[in-house]
Protein backbone atom coordinates (compact mmCIF):
# COMPACT_ATOMS: atom_id res chain seq x y z
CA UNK A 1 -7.07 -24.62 -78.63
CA UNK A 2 -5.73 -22.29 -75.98
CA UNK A 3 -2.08 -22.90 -75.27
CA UNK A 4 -1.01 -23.55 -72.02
CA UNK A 5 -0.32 -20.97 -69.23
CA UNK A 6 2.90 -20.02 -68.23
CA UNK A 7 2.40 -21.64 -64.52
CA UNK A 8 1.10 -25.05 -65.83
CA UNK A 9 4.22 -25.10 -68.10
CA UNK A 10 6.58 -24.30 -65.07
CA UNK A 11 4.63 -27.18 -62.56
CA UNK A 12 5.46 -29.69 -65.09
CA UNK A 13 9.10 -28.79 -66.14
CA UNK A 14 9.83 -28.77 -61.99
CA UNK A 15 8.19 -31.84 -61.48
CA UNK A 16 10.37 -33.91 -63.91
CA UNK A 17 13.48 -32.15 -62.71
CA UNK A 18 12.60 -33.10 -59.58
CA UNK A 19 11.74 -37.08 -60.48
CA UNK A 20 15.15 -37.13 -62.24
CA UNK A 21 16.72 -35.67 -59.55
CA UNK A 22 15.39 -37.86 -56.91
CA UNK A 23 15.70 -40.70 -58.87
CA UNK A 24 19.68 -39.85 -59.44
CA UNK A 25 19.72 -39.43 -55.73
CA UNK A 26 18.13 -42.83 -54.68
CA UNK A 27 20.65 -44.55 -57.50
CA UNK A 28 23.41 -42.54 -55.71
CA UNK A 29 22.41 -44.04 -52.12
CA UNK A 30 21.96 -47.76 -53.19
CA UNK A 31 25.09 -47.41 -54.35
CA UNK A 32 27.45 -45.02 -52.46
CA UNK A 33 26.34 -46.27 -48.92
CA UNK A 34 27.40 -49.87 -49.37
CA UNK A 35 30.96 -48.52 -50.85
CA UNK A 36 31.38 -46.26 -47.80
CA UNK A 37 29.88 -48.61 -45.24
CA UNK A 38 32.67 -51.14 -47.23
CA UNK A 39 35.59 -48.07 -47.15
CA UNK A 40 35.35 -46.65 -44.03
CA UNK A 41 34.00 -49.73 -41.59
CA UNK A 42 36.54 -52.54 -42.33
CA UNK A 43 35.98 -56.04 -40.80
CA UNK A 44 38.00 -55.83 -37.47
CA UNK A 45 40.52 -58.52 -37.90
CA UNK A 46 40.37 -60.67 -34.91
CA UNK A 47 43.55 -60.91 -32.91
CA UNK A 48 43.84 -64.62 -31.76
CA UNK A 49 46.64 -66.51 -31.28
CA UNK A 50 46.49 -69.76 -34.14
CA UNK A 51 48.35 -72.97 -32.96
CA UNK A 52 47.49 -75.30 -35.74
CA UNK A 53 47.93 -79.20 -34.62
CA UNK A 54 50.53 -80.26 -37.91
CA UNK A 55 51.67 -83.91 -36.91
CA UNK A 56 53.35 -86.41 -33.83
CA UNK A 57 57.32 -85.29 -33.28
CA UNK A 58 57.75 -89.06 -31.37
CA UNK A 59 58.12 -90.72 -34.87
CA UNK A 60 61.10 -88.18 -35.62
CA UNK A 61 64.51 -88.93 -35.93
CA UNK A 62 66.89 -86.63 -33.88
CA UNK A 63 68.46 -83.94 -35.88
CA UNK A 64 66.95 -84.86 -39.42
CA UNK A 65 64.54 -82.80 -40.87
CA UNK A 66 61.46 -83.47 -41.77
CA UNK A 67 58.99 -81.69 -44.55
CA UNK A 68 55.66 -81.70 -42.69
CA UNK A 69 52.17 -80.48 -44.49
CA UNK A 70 49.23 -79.02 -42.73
CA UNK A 71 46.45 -77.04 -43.31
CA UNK A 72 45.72 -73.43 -42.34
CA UNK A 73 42.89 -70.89 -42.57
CA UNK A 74 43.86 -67.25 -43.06
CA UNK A 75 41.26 -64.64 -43.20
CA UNK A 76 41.68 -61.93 -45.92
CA UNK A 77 38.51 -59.07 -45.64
CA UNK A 78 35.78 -61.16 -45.86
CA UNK A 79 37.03 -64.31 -47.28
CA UNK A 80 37.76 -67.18 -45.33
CA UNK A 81 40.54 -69.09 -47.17
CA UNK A 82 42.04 -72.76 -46.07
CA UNK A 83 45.46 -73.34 -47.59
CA UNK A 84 47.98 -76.17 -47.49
CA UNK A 85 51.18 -75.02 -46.18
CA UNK A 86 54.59 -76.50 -44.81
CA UNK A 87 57.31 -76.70 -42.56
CA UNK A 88 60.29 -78.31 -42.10
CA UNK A 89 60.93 -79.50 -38.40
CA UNK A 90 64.13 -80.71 -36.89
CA UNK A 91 63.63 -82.45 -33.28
CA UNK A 92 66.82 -81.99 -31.38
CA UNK A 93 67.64 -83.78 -27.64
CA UNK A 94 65.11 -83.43 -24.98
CA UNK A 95 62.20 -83.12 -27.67
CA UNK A 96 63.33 -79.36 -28.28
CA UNK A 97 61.56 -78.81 -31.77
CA UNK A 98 62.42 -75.76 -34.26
CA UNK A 99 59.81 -75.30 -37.68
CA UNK A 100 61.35 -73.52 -40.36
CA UNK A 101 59.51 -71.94 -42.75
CA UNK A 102 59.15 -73.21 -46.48
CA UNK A 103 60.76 -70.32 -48.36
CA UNK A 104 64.60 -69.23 -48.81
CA UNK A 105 65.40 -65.95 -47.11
CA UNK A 106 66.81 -64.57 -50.37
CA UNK A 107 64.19 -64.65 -53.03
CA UNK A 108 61.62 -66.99 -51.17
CA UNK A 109 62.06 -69.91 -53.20
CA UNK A 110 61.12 -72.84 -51.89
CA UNK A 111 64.18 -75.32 -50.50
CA UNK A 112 64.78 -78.74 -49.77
CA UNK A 113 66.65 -80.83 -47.59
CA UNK A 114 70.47 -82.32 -48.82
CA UNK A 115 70.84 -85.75 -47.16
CA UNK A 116 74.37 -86.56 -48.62
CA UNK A 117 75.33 -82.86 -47.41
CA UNK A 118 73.60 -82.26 -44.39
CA UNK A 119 72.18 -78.93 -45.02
CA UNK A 120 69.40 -77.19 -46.61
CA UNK A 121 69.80 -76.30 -49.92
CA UNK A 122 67.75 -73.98 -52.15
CA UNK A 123 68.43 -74.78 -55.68
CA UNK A 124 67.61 -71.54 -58.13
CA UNK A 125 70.45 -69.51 -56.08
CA UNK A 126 72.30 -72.20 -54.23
CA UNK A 127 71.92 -70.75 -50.58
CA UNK A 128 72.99 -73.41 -47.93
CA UNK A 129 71.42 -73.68 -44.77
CA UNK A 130 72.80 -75.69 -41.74
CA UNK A 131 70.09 -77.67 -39.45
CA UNK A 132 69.55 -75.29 -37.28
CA UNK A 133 68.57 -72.31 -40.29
CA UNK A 134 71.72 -70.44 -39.69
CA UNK A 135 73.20 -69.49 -43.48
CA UNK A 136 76.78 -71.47 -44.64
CA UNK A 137 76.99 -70.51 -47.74
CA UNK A 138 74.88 -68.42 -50.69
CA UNK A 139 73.26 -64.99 -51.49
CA UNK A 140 70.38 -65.55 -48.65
CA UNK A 141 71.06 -62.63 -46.71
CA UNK A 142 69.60 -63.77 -43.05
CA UNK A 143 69.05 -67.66 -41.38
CA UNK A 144 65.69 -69.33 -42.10
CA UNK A 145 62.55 -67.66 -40.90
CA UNK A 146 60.93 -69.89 -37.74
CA UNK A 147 57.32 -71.16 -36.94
CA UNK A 148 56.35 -70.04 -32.73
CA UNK A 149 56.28 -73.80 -31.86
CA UNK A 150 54.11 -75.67 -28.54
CA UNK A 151 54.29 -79.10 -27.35
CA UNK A 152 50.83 -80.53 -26.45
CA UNK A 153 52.36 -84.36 -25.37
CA UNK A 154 53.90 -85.70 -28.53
CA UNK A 155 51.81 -82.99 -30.59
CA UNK A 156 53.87 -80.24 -32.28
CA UNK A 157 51.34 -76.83 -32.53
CA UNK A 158 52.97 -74.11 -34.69
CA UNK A 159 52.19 -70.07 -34.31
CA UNK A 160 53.38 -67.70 -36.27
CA UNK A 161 56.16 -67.07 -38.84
CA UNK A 162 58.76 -64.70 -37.34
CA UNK A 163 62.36 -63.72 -38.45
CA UNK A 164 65.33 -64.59 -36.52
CA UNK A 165 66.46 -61.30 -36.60
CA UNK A 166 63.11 -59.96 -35.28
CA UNK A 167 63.43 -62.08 -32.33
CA UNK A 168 63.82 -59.98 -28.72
């Protein structure tokens, strides 16, 4: 037997470097371009004012609040998610509606309406909120965040959550 030459030795040992290579470089792309394509081209977040229909303000009473639940859809990335949400609405004279939102302005727990003392009350810190969100009494350092609110007829349409002290 003659042992190989030095050039058929070389052709062989480049070859496979080069397979492993290329096949290091193809694993790299599959997976590298759909993390950068996912890193560096975001979804573009559409910018569209959301009235969601929640309910009929004729059947309110004036000045008593109301817990009313609706659904809404809130995009996150990619997924689409429906979730139940609430607000509670007041209708004061000349169908002038306020939505409050559902959490406490001091540690966002979620409050309820006090019949027998006219205010809101959250019960893990006792906050108290008058009708109208403004803070009586408690550690809730601001008034009751408010839902954008539209009429459409007797329909109440609710936009987005915004502070009270955000407000211009």
């Amino acid at each position: 037997m003659v042992p190989p030459s030095e050039d058929e030795g070389t052709s062989r040992r480049n070859f496979y470097v080069v397979a492993i290579y290329g096949f290091w470089a193809a694993i790299s792309a599959a997976l590298g371009l759909p993390a950068l394509v996912y890193l560096l081209f975001p979804p573009k977040a559409k910018k569209v004012d959301e009235w969601i229909e929640i309910g009929d303000i004729g059947r309110l009473a004036l000045n008593s609040p109301v817990e009313m639940t609706f659904r809404r859809t809130r995009v996150d990335g990619w997924k689409v998610i429906s979730e139940k949400s609430t607000a509670w609405v007041v209708k004061g004279a000349g169908d002038q509606v306020t939505a409050f939102g559902p959490q406490c302005t001091h540690l966002g727990c979620a409050y309820h309406w006090e019949e027998s003392k006219g205010h809101f009350l959250c019960p893990c810190h006792t906050s108290l909120f008058a009708s109208d969100g403004k803070v009586v009494a408690g550690p809730a350092p601001r008034p009751l965040d408010r839902y954008q609110t539209r009429l459409n007829g007797n329909r109440l349409l609710l936009g987005k959550l915004e502070s009270p002290e955000k407000k211009s």
